[in-house]
PDB file of N, CA and C in Angstrom:
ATOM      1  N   UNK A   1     109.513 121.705 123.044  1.00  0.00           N
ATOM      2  CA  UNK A   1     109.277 120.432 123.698  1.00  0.00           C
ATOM      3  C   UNK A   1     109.029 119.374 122.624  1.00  0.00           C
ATOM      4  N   UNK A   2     109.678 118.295 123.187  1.00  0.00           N
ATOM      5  CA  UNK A   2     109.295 117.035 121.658  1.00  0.00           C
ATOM      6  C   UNK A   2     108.641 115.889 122.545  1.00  0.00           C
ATOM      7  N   UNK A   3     107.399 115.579 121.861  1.00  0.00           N
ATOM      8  CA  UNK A   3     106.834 114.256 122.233  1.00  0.00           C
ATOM      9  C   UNK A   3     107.419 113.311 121.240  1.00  0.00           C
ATOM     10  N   UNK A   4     107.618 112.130 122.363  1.00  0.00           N
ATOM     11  CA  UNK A   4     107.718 110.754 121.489  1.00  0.00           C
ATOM     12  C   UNK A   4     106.616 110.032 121.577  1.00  0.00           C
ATOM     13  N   UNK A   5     106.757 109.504 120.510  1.00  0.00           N
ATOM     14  CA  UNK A   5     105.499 108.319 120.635  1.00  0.00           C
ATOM     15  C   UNK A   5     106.028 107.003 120.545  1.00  0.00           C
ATOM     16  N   UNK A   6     105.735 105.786 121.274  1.00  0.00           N
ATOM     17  CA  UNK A   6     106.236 104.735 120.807  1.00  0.00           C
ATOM     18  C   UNK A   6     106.086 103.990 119.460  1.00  0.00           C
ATOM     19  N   UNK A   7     106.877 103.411 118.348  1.00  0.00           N
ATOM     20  CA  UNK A   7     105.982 102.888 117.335  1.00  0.00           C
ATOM     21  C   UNK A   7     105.866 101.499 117.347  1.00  0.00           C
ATOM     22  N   UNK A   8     104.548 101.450 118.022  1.00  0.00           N
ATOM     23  CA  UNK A   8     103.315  99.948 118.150  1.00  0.00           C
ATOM     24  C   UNK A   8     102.528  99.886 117.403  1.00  0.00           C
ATOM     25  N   UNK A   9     102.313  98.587 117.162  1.00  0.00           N
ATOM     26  CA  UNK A   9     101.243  98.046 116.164  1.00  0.00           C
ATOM     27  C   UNK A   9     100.265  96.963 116.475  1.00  0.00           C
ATOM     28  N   UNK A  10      99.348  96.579 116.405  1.00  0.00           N
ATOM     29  CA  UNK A  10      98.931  95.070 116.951  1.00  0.00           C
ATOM     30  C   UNK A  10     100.193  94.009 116.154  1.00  0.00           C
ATOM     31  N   UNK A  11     100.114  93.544 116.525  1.00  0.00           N
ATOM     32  CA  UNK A  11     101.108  92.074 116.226  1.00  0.00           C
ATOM     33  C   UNK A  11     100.341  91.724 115.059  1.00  0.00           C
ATOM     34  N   UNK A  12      98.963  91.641 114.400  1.00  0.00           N
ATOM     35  CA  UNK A  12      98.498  90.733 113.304  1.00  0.00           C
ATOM     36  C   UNK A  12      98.745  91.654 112.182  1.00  0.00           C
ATOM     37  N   UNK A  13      99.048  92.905 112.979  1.00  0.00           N
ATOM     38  CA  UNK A  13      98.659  93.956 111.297  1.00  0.00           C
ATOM     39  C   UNK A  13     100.387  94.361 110.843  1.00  0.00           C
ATOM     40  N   UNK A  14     101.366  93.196 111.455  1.00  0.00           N
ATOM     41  CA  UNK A  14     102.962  93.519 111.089  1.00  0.00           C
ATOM     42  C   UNK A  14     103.321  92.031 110.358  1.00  0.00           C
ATOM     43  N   UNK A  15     103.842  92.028 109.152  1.00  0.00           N
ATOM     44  CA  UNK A  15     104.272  90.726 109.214  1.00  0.00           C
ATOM     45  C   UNK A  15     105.668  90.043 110.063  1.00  0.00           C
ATOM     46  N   UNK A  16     105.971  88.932 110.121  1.00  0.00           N
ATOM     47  CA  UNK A  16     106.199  88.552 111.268  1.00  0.00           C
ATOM     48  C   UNK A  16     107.689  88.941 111.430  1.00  0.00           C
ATOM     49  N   UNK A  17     108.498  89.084 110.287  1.00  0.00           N
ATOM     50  CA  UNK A  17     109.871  89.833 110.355  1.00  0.00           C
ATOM     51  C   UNK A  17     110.034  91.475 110.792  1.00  0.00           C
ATOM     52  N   UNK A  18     108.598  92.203 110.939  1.00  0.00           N
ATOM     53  CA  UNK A  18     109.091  93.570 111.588  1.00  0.00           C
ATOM     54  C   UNK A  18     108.545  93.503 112.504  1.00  0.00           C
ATOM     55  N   UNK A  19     108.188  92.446 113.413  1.00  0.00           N
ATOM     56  CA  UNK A  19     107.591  92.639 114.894  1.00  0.00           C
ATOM     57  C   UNK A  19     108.624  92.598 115.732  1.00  0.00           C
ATOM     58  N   UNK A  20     108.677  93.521 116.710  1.00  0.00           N
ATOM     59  CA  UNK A  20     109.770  93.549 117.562  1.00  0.00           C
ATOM     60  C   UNK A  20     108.761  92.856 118.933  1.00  0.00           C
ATOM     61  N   UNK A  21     109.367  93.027 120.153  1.00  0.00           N
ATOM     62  CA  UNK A  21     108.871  92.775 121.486  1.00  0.00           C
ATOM     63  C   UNK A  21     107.925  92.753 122.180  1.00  0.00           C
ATOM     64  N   UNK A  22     107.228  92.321 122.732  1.00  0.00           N
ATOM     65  CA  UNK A  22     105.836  92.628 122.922  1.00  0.00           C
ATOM     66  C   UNK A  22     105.736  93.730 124.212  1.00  0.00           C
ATOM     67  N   UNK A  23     105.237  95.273 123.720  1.00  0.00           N
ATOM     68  CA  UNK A  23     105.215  96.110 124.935  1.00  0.00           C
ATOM     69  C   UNK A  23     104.091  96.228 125.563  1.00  0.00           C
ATOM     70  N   UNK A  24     102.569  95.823 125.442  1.00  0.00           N
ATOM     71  CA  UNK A  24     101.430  96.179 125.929  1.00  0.00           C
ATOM     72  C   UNK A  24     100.566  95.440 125.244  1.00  0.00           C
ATOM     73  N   UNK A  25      99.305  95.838 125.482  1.00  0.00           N
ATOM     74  CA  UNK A  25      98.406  95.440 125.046  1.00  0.00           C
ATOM     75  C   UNK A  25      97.157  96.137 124.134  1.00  0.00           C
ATOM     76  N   UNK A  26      97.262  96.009 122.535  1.00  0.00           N
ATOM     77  CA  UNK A  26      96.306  96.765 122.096  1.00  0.00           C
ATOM     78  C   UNK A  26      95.326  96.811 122.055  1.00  0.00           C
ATOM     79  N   UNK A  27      94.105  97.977 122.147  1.00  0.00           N
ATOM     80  CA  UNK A  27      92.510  97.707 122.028  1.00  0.00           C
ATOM     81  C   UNK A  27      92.338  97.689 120.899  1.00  0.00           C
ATOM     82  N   UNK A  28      91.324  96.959 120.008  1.00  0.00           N
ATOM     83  CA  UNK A  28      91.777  97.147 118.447  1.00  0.00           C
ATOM     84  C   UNK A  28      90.342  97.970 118.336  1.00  0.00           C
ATOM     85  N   UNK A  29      89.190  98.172 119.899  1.00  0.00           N
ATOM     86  CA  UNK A  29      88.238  98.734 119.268  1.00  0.00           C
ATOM     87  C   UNK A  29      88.414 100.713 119.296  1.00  0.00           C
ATOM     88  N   UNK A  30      89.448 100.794 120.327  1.00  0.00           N
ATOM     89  CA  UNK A  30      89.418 102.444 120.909  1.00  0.00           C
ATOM     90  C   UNK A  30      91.304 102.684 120.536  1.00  0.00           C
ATOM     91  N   UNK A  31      91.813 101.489 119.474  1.00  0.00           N
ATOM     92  CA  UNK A  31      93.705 102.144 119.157  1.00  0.00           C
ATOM     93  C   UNK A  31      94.526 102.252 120.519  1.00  0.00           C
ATOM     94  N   UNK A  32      94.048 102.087 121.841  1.00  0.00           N
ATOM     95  CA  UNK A  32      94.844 102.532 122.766  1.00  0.00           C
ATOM     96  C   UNK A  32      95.825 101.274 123.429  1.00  0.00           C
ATOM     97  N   UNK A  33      97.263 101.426 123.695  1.00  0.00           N
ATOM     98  CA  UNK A  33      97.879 100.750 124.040  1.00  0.00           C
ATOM     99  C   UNK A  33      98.041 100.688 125.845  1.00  0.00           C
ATOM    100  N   UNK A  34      97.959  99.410 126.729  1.00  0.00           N
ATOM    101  CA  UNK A  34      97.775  99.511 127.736  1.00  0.00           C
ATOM    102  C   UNK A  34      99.132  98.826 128.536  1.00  0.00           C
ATOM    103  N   UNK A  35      99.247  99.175 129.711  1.00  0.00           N
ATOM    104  CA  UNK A  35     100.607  98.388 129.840  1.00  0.00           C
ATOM    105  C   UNK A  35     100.647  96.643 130.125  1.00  0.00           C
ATOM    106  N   UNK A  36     101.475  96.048 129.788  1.00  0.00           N
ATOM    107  CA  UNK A  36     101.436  94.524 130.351  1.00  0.00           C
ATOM    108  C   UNK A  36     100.782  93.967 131.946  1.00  0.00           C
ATOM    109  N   UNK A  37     101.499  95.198 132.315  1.00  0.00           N
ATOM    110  CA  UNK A  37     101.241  94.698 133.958  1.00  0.00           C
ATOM    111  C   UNK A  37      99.535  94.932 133.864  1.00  0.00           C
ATOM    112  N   UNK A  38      98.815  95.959 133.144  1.00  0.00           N
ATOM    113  CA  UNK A  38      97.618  96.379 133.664  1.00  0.00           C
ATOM    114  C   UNK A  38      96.439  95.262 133.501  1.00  0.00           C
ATOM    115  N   UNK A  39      95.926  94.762 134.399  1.00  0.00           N
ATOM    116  CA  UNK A  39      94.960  94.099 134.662  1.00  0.00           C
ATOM    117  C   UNK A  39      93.362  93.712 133.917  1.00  0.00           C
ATOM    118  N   UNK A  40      93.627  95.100 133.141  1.00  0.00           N
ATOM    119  CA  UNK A  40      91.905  95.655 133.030  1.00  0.00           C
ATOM    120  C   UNK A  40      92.062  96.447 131.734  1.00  0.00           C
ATOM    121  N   UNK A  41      91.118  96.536 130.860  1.00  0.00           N
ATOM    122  CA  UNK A  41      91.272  97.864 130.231  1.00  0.00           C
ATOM    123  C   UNK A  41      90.861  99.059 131.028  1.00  0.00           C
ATOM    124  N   UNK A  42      90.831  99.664 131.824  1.00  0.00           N
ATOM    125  CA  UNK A  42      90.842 100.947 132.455  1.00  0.00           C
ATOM    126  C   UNK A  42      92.110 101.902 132.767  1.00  0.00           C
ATOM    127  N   UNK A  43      91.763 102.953 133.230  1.00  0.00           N
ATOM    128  CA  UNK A  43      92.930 104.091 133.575  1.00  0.00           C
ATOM    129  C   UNK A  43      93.507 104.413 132.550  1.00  0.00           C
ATOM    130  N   UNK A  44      94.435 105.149 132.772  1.00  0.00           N
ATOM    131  CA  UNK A  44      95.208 105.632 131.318  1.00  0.00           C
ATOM    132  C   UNK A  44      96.422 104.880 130.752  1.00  0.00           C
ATOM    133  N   UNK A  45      95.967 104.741 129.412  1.00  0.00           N
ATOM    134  CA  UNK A  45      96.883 104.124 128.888  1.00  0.00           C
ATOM    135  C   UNK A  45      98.284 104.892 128.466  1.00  0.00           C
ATOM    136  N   UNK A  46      99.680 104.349 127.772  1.00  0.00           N
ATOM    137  CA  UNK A  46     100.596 104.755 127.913  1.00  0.00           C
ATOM    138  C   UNK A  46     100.865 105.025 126.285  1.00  0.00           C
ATOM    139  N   UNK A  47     100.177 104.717 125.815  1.00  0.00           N
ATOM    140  CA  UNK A  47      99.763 105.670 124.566  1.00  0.00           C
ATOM    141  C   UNK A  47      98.629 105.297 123.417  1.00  0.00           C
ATOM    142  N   UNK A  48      97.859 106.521 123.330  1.00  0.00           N
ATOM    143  CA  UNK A  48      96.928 106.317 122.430  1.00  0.00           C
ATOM    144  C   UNK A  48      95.897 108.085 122.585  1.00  0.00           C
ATOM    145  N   UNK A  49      95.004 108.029 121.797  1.00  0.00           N
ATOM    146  CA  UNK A  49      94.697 109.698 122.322  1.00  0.00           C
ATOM    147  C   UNK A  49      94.334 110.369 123.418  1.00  0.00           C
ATOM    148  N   UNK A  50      94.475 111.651 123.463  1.00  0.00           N
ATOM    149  CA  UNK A  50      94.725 112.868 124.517  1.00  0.00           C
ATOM    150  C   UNK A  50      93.158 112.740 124.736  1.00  0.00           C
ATOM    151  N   UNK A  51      92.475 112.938 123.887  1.00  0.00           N
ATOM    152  CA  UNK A  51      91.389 113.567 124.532  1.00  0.00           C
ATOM    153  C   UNK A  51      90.017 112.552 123.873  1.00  0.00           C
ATOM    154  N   UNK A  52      89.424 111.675 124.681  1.00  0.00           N
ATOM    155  CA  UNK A  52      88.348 110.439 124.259  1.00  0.00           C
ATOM    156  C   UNK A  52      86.860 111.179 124.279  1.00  0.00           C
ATOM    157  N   UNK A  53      86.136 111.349 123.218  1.00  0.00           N
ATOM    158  CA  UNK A  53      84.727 111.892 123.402  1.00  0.00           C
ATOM    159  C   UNK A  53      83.804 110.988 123.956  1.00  0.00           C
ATOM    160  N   UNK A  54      83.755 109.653 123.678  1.00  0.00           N
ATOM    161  CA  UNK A  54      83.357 108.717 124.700  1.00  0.00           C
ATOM    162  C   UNK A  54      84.208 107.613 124.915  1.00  0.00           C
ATOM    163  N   UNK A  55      83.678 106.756 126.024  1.00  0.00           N
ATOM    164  CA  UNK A  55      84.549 105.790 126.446  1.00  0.00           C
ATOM    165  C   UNK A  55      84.398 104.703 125.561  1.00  0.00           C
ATOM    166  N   UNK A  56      85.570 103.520 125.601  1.00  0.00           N
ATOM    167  CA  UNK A  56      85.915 102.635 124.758  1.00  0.00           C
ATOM    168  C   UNK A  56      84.065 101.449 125.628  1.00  0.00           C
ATOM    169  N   UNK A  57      83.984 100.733 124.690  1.00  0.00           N
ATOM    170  CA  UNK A  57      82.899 100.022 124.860  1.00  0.00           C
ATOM    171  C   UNK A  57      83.454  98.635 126.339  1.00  0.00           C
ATOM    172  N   UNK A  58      84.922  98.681 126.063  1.00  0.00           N
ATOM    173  CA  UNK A  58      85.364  97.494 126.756  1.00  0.00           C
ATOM    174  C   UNK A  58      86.157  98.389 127.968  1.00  0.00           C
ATOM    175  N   UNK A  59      85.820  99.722 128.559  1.00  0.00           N
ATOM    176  CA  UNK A  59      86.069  99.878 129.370  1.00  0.00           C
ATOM    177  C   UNK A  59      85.662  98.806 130.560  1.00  0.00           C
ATOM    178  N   UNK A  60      87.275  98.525 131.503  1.00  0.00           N
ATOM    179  CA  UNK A  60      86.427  98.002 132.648  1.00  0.00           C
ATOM    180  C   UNK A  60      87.249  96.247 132.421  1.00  0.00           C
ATOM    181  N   UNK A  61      86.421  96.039 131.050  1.00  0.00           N
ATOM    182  CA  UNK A  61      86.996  94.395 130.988  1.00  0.00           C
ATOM    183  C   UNK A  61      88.074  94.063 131.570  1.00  0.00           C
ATOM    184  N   UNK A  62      88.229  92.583 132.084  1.00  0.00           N
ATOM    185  CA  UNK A  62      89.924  92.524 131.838  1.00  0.00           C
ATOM    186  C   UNK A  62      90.304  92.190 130.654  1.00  0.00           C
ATOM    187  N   UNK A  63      91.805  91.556 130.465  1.00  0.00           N
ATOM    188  CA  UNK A  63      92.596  91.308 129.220  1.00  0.00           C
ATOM    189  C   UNK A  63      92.584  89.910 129.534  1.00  0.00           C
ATOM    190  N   UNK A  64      91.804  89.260 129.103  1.00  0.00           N
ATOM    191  CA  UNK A  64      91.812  87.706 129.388  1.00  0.00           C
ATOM    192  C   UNK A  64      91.803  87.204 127.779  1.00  0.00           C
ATOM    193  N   UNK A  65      92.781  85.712 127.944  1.00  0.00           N
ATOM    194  CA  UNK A  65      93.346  84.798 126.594  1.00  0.00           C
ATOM    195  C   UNK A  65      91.795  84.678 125.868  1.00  0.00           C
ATOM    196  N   UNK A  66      91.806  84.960 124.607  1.00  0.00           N
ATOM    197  CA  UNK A  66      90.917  84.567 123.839  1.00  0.00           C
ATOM    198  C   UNK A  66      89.878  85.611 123.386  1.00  0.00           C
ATOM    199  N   UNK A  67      90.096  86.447 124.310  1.00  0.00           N
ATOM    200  CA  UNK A  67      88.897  87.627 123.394  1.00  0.00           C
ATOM    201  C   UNK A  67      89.540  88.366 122.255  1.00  0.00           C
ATOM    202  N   UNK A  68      88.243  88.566 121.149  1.00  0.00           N
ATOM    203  CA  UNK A  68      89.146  89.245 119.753  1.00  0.00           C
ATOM    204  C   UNK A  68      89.036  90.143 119.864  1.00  0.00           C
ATOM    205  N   UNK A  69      88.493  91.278 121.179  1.00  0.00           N
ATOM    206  CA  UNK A  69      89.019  92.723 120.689  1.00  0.00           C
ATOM    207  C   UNK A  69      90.331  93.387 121.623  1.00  0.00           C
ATOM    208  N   UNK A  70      91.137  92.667 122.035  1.00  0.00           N
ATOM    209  CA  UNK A  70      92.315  93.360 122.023  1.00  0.00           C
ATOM    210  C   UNK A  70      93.780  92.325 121.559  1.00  0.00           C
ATOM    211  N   UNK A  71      94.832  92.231 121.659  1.00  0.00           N
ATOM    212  CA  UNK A  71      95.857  91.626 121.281  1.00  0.00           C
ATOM    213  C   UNK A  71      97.295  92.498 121.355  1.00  0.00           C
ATOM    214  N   UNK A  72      98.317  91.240 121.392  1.00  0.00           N
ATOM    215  CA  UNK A  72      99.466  91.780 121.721  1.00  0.00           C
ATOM    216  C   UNK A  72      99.960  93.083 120.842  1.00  0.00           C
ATOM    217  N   UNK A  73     100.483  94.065 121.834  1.00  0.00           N
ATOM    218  CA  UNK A  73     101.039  95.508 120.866  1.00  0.00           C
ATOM    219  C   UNK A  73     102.543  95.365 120.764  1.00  0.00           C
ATOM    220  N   UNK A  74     102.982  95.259 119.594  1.00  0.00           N
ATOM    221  CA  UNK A  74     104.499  94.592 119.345  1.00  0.00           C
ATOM    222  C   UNK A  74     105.001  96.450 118.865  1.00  0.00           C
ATOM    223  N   UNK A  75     106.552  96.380 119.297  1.00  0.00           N
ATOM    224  CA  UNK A  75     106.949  97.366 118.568  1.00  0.00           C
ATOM    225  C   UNK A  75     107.348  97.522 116.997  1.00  0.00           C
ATOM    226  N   UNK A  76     107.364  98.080 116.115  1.00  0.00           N
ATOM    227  CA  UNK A  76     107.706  97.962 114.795  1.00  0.00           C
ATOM    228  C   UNK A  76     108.853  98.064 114.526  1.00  0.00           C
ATOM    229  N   UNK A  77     109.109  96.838 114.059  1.00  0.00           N
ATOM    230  CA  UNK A  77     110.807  96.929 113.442  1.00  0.00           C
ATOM    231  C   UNK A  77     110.920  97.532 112.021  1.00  0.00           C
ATOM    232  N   UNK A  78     112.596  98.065 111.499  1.00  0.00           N
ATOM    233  CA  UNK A  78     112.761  98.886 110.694  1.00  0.00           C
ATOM    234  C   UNK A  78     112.028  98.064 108.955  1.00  0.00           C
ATOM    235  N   UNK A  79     112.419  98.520 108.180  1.00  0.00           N
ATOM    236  CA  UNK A  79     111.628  98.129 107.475  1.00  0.00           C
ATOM    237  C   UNK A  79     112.491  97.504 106.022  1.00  0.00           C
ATOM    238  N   UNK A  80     113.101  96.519 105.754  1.00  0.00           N
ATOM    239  CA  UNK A  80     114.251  96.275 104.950  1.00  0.00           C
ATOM    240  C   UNK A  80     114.279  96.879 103.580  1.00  0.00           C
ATOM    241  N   UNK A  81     115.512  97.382 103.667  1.00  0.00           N
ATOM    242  CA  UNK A  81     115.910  98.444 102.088  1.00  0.00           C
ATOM    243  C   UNK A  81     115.155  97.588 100.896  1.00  0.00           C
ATOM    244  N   UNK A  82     115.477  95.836 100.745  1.00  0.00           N
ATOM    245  CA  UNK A  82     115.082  95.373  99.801  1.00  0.00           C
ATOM    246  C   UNK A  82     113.862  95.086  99.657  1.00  0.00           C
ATOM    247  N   UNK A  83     113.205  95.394 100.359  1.00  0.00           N
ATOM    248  CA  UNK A  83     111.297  94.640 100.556  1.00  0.00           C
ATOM    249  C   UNK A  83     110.729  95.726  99.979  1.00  0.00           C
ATOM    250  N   UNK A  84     111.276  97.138  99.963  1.00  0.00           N
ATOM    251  CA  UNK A  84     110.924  98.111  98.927  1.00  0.00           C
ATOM    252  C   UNK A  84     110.240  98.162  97.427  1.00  0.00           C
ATOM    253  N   UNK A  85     109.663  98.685  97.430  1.00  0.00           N
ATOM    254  CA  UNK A  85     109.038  98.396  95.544  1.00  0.00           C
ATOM    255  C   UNK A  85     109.979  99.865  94.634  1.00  0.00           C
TER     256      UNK A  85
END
């Protein structure tokens, strides 16, 4: 069996030529990516870890403009041959 994972990033931690699309929404305090449509940070997210020993502190919140602990989860674009060292 093969898992995929999507590869997301917050949007601030890509510079701005490998950000692809915006798929969700990241928590930057618990890594977990949530979907666009979802309202709230609650329920399960659509990727981030299997198994949480406690809950994220912002369980519950919604995703409202202006708070700094979550932000857009962009996908990662490839990474150019020449930007290489």
């Amino acid at each position: 069996m093969v898992y995929r994972a999507p590869r997301v990033a917050p949007a601030s931690g890509l510079p701005p030529e490998r950000r692809g699309k915006v798929v969700g929404r990241f928590c930057l305090t618990c890594s977990n990516v949530y979907p666009l449509y979802a309202p709230a940070h609650k329920g399960k997210p659509f990727y981030g870890k299997d198994h949480v020993a406690t809950t994220c502190t912002h369980e519950g919140e919604e995703f409202s403009e202006g708070v700094a602990w979550w932000e857009p989860a962009v996908e990662v674009g490839r990474e150019d041959e020449s930007t290489k060292a």
